[in-house]
C-alpha atoms as a PDB file:
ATOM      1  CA  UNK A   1      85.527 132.405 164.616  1.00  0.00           C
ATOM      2  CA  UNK A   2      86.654 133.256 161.190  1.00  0.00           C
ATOM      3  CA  UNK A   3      89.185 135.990 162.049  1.00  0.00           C
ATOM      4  CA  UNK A   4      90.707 132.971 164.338  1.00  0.00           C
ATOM      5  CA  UNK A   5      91.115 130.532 161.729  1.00  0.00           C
ATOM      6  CA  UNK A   6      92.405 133.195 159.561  1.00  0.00           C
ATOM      7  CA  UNK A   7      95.191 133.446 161.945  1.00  0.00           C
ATOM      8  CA  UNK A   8      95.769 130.137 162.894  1.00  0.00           C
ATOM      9  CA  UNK A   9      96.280 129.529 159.052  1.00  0.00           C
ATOM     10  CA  UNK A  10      98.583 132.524 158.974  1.00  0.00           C
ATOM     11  CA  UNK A  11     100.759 131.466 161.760  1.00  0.00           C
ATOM     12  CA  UNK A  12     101.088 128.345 160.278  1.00  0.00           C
ATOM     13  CA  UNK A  13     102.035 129.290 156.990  1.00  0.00           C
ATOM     14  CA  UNK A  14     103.981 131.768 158.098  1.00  0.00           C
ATOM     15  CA  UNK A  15     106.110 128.751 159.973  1.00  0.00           C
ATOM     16  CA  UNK A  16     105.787 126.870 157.221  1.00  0.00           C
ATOM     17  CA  UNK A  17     108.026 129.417 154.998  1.00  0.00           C
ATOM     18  CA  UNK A  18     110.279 130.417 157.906  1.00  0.00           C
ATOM     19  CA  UNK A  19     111.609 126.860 158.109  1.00  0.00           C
ATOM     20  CA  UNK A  20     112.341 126.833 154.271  1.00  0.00           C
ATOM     21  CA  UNK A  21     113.980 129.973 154.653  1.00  0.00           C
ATOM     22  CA  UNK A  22     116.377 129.134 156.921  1.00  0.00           C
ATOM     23  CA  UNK A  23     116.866 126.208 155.540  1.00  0.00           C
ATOM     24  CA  UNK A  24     118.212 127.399 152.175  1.00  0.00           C
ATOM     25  CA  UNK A  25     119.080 130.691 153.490  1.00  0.00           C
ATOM     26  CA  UNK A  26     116.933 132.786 151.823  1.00  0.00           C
ATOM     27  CA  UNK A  27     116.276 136.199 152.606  1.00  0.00           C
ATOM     28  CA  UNK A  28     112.903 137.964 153.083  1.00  0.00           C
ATOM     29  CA  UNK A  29     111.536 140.685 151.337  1.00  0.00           C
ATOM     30  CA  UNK A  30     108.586 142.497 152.871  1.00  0.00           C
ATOM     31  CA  UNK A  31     107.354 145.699 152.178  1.00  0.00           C
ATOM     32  CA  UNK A  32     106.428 148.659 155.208  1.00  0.00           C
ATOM     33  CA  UNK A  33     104.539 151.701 154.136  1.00  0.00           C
ATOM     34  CA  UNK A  34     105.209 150.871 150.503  1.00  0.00           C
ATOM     35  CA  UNK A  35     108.769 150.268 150.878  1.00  0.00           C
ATOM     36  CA  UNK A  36     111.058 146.742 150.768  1.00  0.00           C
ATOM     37  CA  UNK A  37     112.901 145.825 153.567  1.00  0.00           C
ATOM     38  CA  UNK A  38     115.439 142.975 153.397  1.00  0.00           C
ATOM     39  CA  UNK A  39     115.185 140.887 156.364  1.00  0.00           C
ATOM     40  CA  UNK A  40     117.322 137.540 157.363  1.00  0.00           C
ATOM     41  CA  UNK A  41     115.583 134.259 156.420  1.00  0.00           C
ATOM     42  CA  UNK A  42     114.348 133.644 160.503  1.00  0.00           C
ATOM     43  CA  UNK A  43     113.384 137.150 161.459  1.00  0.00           C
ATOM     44  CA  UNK A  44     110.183 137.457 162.569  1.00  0.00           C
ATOM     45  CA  UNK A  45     109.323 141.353 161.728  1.00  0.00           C
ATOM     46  CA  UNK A  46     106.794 140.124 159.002  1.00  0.00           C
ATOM     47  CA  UNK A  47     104.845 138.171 161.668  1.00  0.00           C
ATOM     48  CA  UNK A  48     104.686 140.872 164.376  1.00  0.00           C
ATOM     49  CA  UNK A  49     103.793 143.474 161.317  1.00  0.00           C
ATOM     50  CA  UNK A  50     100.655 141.595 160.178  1.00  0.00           C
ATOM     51  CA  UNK A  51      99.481 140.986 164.261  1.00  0.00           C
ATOM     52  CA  UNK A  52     100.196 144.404 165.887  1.00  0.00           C
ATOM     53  CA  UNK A  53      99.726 146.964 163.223  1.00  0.00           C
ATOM     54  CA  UNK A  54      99.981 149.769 165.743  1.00  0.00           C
ATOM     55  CA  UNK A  55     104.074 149.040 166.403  1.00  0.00           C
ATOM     56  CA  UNK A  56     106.085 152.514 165.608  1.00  0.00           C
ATOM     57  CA  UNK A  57     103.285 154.096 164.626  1.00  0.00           C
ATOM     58  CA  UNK A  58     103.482 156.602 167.630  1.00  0.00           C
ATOM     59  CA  UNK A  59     107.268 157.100 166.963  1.00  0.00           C
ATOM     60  CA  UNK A  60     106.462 157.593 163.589  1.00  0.00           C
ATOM     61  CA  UNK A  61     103.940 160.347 164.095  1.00  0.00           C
ATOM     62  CA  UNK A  62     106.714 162.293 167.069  1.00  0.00           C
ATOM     63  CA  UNK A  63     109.281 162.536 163.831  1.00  0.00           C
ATOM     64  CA  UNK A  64     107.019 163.925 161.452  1.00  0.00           C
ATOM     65  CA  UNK A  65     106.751 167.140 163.386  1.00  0.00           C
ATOM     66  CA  UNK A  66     110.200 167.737 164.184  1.00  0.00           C
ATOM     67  CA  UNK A  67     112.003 170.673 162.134  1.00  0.00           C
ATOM     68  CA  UNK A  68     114.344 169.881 159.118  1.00  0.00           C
ATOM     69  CA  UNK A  69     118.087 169.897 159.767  1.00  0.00           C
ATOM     70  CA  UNK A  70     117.475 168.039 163.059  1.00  0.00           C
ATOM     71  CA  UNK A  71     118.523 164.978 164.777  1.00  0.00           C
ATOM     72  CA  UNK A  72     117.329 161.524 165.405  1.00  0.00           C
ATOM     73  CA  UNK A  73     119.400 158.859 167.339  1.00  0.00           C
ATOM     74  CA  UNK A  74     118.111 155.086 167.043  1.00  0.00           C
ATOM     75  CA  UNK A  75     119.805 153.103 169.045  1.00  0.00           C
ATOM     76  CA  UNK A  76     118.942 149.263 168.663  1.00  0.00           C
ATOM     77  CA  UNK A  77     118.482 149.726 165.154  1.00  0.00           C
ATOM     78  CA  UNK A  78     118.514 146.042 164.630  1.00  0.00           C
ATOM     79  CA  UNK A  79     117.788 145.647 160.409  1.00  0.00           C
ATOM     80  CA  UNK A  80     116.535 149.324 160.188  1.00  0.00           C
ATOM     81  CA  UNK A  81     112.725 148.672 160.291  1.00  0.00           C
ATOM     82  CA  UNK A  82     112.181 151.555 162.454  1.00  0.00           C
ATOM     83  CA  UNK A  83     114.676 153.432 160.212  1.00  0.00           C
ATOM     84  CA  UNK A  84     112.640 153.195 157.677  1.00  0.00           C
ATOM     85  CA  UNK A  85     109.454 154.380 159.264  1.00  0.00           C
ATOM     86  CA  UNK A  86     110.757 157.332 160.473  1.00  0.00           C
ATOM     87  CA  UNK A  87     112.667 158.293 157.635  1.00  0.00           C
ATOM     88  CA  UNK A  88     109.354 157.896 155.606  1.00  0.00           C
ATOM     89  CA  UNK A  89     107.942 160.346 158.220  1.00  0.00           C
ATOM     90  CA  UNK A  90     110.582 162.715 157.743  1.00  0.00           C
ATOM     91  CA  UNK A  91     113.462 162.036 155.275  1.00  0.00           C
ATOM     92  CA  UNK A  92     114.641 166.127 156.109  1.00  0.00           C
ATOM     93  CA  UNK A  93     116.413 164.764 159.733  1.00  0.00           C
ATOM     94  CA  UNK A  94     119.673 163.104 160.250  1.00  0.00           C
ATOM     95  CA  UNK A  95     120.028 159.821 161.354  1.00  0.00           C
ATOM     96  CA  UNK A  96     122.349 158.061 163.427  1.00  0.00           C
ATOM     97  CA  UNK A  97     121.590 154.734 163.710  1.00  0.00           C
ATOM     98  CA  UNK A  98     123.248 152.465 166.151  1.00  0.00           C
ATOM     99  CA  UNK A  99     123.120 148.426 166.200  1.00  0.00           C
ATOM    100  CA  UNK A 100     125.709 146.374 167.746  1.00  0.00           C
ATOM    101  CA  UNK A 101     125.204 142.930 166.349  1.00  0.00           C
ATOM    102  CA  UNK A 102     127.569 142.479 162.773  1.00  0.00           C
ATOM    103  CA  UNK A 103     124.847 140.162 161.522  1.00  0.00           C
ATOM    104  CA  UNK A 104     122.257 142.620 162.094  1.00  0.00           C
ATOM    105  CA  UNK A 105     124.231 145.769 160.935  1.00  0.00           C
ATOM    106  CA  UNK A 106     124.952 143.690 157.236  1.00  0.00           C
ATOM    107  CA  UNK A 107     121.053 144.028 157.097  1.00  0.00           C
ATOM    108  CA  UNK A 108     120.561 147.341 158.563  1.00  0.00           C
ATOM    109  CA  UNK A 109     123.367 148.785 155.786  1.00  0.00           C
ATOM    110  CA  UNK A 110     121.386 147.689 152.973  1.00  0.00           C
ATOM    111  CA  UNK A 111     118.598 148.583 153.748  1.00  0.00           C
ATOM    112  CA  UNK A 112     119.811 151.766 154.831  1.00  0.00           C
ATOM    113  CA  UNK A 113     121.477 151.892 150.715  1.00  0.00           C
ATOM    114  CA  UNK A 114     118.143 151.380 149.569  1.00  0.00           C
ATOM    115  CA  UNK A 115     116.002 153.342 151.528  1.00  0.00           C
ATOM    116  CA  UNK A 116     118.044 156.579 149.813  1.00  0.00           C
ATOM    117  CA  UNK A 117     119.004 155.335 146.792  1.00  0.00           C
ATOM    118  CA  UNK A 118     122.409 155.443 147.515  1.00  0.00           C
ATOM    119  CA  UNK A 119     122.608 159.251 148.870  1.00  0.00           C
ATOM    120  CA  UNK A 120     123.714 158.434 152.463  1.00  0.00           C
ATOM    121  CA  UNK A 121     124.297 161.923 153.800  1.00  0.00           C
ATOM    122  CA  UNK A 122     121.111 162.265 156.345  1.00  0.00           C
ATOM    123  CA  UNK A 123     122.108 158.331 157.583  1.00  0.00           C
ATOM    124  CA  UNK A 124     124.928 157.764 159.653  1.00  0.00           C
ATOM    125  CA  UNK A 125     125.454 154.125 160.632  1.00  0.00           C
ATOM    126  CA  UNK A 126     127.559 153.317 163.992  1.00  0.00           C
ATOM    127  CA  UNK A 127     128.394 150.029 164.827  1.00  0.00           C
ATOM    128  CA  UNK A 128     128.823 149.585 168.491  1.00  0.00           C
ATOM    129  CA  UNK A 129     127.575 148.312 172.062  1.00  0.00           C
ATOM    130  CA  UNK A 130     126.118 150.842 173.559  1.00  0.00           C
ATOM    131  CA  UNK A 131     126.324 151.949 178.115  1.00  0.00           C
ATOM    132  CA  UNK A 132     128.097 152.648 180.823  1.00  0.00           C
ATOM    133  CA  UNK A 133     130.985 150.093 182.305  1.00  0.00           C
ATOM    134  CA  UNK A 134     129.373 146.983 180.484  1.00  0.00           C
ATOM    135  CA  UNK A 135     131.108 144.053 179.180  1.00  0.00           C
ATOM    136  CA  UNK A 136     129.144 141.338 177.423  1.00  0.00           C
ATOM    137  CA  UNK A 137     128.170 139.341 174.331  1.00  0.00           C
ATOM    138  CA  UNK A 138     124.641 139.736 172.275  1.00  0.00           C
ATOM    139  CA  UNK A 139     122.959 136.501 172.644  1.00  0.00           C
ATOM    140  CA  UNK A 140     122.661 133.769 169.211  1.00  0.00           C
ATOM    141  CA  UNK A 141     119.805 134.351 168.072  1.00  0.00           C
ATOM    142  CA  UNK A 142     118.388 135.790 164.300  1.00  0.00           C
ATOM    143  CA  UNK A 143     114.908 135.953 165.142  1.00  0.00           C
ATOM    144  CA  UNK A 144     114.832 139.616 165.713  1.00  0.00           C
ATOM    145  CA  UNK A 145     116.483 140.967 168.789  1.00  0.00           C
ATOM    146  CA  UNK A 146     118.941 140.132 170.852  1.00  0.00           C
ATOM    147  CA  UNK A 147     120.134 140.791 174.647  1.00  0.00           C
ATOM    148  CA  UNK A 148     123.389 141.747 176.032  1.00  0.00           C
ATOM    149  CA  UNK A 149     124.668 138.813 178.023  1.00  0.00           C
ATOM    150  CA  UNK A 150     127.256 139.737 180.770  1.00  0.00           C
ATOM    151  CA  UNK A 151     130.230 138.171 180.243  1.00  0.00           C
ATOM    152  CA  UNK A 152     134.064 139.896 181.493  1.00  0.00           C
ATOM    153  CA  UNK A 153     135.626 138.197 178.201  1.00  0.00           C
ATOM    154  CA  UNK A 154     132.885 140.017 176.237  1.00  0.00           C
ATOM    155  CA  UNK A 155     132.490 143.021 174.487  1.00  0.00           C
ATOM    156  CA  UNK A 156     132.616 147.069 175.867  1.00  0.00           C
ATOM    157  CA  UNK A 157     130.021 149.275 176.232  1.00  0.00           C
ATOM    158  CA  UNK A 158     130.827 152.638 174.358  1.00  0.00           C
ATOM    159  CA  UNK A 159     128.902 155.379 177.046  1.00  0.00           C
ATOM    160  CA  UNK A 160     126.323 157.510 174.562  1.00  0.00           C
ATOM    161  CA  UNK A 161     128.341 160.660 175.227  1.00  0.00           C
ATOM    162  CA  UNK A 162     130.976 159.320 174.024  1.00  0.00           C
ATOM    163  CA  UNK A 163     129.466 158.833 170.529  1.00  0.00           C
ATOM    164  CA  UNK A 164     127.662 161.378 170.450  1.00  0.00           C
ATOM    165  CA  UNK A 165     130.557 163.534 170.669  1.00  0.00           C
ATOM    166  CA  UNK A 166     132.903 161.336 168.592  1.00  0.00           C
ATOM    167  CA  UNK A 167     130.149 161.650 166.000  1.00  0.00           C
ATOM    168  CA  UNK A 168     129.374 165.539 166.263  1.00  0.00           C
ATOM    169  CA  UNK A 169     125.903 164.902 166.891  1.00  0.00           C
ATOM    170  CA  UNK A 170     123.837 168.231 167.613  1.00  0.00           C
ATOM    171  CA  UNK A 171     120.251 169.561 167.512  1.00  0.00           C
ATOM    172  CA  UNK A 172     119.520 166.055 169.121  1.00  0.00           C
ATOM    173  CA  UNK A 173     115.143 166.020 168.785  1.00  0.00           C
ATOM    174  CA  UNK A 174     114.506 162.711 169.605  1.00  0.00           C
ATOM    175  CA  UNK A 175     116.612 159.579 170.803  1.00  0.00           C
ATOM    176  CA  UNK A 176     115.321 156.134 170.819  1.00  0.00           C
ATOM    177  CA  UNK A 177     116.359 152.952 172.215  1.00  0.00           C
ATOM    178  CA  UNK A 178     115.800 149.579 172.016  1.00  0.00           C
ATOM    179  CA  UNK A 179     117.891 147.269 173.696  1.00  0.00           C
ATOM    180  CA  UNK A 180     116.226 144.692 175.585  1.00  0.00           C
ATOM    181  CA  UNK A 181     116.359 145.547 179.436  1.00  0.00           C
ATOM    182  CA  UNK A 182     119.470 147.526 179.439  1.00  0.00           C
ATOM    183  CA  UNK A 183     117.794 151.057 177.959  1.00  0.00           C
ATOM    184  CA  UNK A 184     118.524 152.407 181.893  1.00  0.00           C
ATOM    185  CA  UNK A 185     122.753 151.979 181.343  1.00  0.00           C
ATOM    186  CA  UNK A 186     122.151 153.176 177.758  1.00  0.00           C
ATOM    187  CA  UNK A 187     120.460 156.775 179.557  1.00  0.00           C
ATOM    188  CA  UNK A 188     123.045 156.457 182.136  1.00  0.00           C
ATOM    189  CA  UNK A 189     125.521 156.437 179.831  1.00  0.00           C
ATOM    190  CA  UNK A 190     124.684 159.297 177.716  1.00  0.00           C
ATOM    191  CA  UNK A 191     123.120 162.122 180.696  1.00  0.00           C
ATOM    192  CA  UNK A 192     125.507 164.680 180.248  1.00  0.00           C
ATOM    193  CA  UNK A 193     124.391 164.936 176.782  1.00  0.00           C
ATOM    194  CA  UNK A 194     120.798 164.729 177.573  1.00  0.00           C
ATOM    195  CA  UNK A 195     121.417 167.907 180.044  1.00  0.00           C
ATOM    196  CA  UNK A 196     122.534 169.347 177.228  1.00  0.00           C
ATOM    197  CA  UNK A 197     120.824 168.770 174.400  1.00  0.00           C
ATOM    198  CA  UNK A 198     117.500 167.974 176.354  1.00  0.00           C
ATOM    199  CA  UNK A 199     115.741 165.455 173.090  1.00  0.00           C
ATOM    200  CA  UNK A 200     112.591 163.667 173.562  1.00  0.00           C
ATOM    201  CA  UNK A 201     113.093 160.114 175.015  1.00  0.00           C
ATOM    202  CA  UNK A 202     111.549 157.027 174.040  1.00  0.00           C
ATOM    203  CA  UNK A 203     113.094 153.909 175.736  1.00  0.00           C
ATOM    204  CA  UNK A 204     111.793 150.401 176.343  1.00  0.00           C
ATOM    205  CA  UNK A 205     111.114 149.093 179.873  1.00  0.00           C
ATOM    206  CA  UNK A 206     111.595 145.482 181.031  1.00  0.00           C
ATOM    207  CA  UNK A 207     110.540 145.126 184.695  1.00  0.00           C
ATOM    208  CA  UNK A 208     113.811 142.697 184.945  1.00  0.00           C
ATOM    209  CA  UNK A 209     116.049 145.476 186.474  1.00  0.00           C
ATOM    210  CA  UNK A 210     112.538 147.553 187.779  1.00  0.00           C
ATOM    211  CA  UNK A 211     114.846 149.603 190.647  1.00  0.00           C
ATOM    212  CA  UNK A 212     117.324 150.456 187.921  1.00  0.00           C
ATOM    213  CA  UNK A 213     114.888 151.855 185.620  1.00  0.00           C
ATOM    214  CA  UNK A 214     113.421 154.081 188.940  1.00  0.00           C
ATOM    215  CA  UNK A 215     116.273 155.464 189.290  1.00  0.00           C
ATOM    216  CA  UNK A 216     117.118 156.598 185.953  1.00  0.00           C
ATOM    217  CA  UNK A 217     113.234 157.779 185.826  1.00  0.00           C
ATOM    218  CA  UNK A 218     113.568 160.022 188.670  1.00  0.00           C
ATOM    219  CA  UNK A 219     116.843 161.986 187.134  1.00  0.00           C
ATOM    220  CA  UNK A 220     115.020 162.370 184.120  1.00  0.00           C
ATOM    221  CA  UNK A 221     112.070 164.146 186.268  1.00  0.00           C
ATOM    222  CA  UNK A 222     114.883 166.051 188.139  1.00  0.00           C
ATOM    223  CA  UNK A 223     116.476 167.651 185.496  1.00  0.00           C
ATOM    224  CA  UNK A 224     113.287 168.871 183.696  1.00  0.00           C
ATOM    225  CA  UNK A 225     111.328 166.240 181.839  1.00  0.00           C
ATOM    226  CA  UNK A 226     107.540 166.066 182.143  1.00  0.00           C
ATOM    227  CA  UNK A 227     104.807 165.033 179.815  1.00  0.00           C
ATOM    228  CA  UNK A 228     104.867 160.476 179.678  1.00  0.00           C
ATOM    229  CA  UNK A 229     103.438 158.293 177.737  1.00  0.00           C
ATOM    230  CA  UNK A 230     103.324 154.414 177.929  1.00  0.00           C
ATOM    231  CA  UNK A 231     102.590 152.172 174.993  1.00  0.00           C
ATOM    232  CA  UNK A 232     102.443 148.836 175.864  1.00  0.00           C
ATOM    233  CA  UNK A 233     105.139 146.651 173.906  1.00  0.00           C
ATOM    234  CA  UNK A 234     103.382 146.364 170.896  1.00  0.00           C
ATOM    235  CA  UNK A 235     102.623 150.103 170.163  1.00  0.00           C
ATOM    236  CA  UNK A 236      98.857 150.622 171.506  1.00  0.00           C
ATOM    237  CA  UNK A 237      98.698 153.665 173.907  1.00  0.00           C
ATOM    238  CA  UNK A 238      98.115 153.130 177.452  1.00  0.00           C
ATOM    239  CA  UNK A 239      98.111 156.708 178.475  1.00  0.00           C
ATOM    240  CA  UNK A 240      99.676 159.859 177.440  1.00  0.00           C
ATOM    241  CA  UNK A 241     100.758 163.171 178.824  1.00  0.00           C
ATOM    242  CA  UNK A 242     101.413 162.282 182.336  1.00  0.00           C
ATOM    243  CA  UNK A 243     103.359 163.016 184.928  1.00  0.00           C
ATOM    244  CA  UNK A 244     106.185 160.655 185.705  1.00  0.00           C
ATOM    245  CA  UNK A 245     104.269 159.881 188.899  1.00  0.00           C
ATOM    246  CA  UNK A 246     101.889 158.279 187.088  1.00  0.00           C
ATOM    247  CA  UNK A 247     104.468 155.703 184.799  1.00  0.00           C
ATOM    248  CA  UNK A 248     105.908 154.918 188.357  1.00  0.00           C
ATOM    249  CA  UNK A 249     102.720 154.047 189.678  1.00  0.00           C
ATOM    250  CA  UNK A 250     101.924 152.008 186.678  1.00  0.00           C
ATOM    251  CA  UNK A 251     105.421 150.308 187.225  1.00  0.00           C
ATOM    252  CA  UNK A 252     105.449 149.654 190.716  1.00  0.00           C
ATOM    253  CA  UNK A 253     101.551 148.141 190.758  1.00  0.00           C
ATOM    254  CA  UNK A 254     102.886 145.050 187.912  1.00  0.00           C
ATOM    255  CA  UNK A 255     106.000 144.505 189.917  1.00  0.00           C
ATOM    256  CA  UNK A 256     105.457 141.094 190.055  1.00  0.00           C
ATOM    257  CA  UNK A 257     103.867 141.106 186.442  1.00  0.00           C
ATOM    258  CA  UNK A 258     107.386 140.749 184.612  1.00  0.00           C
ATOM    259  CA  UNK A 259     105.710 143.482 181.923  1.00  0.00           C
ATOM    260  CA  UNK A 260     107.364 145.169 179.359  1.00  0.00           C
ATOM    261  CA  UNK A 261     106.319 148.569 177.880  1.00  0.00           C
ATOM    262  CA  UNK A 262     107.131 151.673 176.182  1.00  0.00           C
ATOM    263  CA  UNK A 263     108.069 155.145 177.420  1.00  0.00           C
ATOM    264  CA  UNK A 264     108.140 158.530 175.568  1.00  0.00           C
ATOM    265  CA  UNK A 265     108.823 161.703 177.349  1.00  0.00           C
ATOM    266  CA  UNK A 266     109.646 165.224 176.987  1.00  0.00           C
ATOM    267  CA  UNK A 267     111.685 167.939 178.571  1.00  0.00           C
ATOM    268  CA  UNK A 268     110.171 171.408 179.908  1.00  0.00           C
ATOM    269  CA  UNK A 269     113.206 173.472 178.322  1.00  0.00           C
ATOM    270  CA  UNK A 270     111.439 176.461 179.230  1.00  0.00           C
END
């Protein structure tokens, strides 16, 4: 009963201060893993940190094993929250972080600045929409994420290939993507590269386009990737080390469930 009141009282004051932020524009400063993060005035991160302490901890731990010299692409960086986890984790990888929205990517830049003290060289920052033969606008909103909206006067999708190779990015370990429902195109878009290179994956799903994110699934399993894991969206494990028959099952029983939810898998490159 106490632990409930506790967070009723939270939420509230946490509202409370939100409203006077945006009001007068002021940004927020919180701190992750004993580091400050500059957020936008409405941004919700602080909220989500204190209620689901388990979010990017399981990406966190992935990067902390992988060999210096190495590559890490984040794409959906939003203000560089996960950024910052990882790069706690392992500061001896290069970056590339990727976030469409201009609002965002202001935030994301300083952050990135102080994060390394003003040495840049292991963070690369890309500014750009990220799939294969989309057009579109992010929606308004500076809560914390935003989704592509479809719309022929909109923006381009840049495929991942492309950037990857416009960007000479090798000795790829590990991409990640968050992008609200459209992490399918984003895979889509950069396959060739993922033949090559063969990183880990981790990639939201959002049962919104389920047959889509089947499809793109199955190629991964094709062309040599084994071992999933599901977190459910708020970073607890729901089981790891699977085959992909198993997150397809999982998938196909909540069809009607609207969930969303986590995947990380590897690829056999023996």
């Amino acid at each position: 009963m106490i632990k409930k009141i506790k967070k009723i009282f939270y939420y509230f004051k946490f509202n409370f201060l939100r409203k006077i932020r945006i009001f007068f524009n002021i940004n927020q400063k919180i701190s992750i893993d004993g580091n400050e993060l500059i957020l936008p005035p409405g941004h919700l991160l602080e909220y989500y940190n204190v209620h689901y302490p388990q979010y990017d901890r399981f990406i966190s731990e992935i990067v902390r094993d992988i060999d210096k010299e190495k590559s890490v692409i984040d794409i959906g960086a939003n203000v560089g929250d996960t950024l910052l986890r990882l790069y706690n984790s392992n500061s001896q990888l290069n970056y590339y972080s990727i976030e469409a929205d201009s609002y965002f990517f202001k935030y994301l830049k300083i952050n990135r600045d102080k994060m390394t003290s003003g040495c840049n060289s292991k963070i690369t920052l890309i500014n750009t929409l990220v799939g294969e033969n989309l057009v579109g606008n992010l929606s308004e909103t500076t809560t914390g994420t935003k989704t592509l909206i479809e719309n022929i006067s909109g923006i381009k999708t840049k495929p991942l290939d492309e950037i990857i190779l416009e960007n000479n990015i090798n000795k790829i370990a590990l991409i990640k993507i968050d992008v609200d429902g459209y992490d399918y195109n984003v895979l889509k878009s950069g396959i060739n590269q993922i033949k090559e290179q063969k990183p880990n994956l981790f990639f939201e799903y959002m049962s919104l386009n389920e047959m889509e994110y089947i499809n793109i699934i199955n190629e991964l399993n094709q062309i040599g990737y084994t071992d999933w894991s599901i977190l459910n969206n708020y970073g607890k494990v729901i089981f790891e080390n699977k085959s992909y028959n198993h997150v397809l099952k999982l998938i196909k029983a909540n069809t009607k469930n609207k969930i969303s939810i986590d995947i990380y898998c590897k690829h056999n490159k023996i």
